[in-house]
Protein backbone atom coordinates (compact mmCIF):
# COMPACT_ATOMS: atom_id res chain seq x y z
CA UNK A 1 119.13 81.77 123.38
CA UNK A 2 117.21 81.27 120.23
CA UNK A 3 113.40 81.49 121.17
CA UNK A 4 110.11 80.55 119.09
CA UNK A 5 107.18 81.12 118.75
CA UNK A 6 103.63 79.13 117.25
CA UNK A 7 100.78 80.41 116.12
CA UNK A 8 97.91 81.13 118.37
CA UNK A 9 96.02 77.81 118.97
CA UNK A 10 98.51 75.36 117.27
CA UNK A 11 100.90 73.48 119.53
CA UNK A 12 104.66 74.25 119.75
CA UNK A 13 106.19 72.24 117.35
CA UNK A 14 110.23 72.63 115.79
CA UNK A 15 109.11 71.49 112.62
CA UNK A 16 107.22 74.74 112.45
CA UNK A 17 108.59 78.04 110.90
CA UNK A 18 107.59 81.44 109.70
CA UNK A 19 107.14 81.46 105.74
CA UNK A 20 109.33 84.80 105.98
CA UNK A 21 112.51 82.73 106.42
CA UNK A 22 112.46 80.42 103.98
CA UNK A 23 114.37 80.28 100.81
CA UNK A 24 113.73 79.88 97.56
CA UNK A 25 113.22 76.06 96.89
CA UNK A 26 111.24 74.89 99.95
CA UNK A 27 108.02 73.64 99.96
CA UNK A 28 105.79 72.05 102.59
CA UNK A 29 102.23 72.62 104.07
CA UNK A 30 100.68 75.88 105.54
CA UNK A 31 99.77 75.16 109.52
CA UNK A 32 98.27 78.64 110.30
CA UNK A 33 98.30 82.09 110.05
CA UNK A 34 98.60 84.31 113.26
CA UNK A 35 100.76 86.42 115.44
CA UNK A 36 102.05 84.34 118.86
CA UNK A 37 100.65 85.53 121.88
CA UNK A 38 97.06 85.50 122.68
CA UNK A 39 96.23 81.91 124.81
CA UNK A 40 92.98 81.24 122.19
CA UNK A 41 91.58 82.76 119.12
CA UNK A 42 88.54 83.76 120.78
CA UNK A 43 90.77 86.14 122.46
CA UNK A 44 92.02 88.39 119.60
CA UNK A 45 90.31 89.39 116.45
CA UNK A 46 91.83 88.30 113.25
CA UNK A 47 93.79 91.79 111.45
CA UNK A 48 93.37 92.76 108.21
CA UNK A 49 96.45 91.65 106.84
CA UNK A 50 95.85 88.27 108.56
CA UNK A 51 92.41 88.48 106.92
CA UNK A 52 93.48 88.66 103.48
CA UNK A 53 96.62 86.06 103.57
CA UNK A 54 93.45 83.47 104.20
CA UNK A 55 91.39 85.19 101.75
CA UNK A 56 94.52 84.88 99.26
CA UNK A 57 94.50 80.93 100.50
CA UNK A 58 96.81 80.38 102.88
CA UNK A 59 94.58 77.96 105.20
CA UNK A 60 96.32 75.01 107.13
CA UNK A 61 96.85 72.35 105.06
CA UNK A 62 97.62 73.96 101.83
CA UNK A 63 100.40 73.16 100.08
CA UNK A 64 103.37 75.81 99.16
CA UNK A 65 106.26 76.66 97.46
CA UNK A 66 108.94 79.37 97.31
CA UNK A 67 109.14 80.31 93.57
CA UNK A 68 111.80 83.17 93.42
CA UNK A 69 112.65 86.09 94.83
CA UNK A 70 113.82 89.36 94.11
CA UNK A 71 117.35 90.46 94.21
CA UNK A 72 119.05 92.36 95.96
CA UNK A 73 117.75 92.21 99.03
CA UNK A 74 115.57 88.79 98.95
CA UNK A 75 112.33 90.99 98.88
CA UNK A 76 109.25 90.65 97.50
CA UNK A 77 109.66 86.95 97.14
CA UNK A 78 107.32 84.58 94.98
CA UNK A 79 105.21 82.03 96.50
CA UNK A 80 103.30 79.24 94.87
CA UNK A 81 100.07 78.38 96.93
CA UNK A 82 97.77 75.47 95.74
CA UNK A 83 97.31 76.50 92.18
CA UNK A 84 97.86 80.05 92.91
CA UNK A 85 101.15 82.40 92.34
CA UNK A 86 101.57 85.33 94.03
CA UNK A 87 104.50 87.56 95.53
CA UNK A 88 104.82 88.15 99.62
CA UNK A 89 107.17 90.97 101.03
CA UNK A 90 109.20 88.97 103.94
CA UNK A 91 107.04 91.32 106.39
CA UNK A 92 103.76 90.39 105.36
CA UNK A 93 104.70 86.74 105.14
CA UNK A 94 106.07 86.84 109.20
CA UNK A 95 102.92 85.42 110.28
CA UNK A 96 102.55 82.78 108.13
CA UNK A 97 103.65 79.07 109.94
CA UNK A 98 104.53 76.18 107.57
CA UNK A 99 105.80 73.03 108.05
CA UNK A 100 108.34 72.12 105.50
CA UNK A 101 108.22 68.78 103.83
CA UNK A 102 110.87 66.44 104.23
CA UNK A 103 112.29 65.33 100.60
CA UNK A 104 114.00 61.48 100.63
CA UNK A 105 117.40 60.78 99.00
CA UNK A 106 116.73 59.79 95.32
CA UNK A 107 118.08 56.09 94.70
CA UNK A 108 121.09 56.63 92.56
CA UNK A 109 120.36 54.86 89.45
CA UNK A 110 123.09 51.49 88.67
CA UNK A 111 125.90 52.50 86.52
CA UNK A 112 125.34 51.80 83.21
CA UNK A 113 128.28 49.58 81.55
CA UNK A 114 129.17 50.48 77.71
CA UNK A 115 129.27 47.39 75.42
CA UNK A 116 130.61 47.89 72.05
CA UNK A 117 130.17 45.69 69.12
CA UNK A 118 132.83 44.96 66.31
């Protein structure tokens, strides 16, 4: 049974996901940063690491996007945040939660028909 998990003090939501398991390509909107388990913030203090991913602008509502990332292995990976590029290892980035935006079907454009002149 897959299970997950939401950061502390944001509702439950599938369209949620850690920023750790994305790929490179996807882009969306930061929701939170915090480890699941604690009922309310007022119940846990905020670590270090935790600290600094909001000092380094991850706040809910920012916008993101996975740049690169490193190969073999997938880690450190690069992540665009606002105006600001930086590189994540996949551990670090665990308790990061983003919602990734949802990108439309482009119209195909009409087929063009070739007229020729003589």
């Amino acid at each position: 049974m897959d299970v997950a998990a939401a950061p502390v003090g944001v509702a439950l939501n599938p369209g949620y996901v850690s920023l750790s398991a994305l790929a490179p390509g996807s882009s969306g909107l930061v929701v939170g940063v915090g480890r699941p388990g604690s009922a309310s913030q007022a119940d846990r203090a905020v670590s270090a690491l935790e600290r600094r991913l909001l000092e380094l602008g991850f706040i809910s509502g920012e916008q993101f996007e996975i740049v690169a990332e490193a190969w073999p292995g997938h880690d450190p990976f690069v992540v665009r945040i606002g105006s600001t590029t930086l590189a994540l290892r996949r551990r670090e980035a665990e308790s990061i939660w983003v919602e990734l935006t949802r990108t439309e079907a482009a119209p195909t454009p009409p087929a063009q028909v070739a007229t020729s002149t003589r």
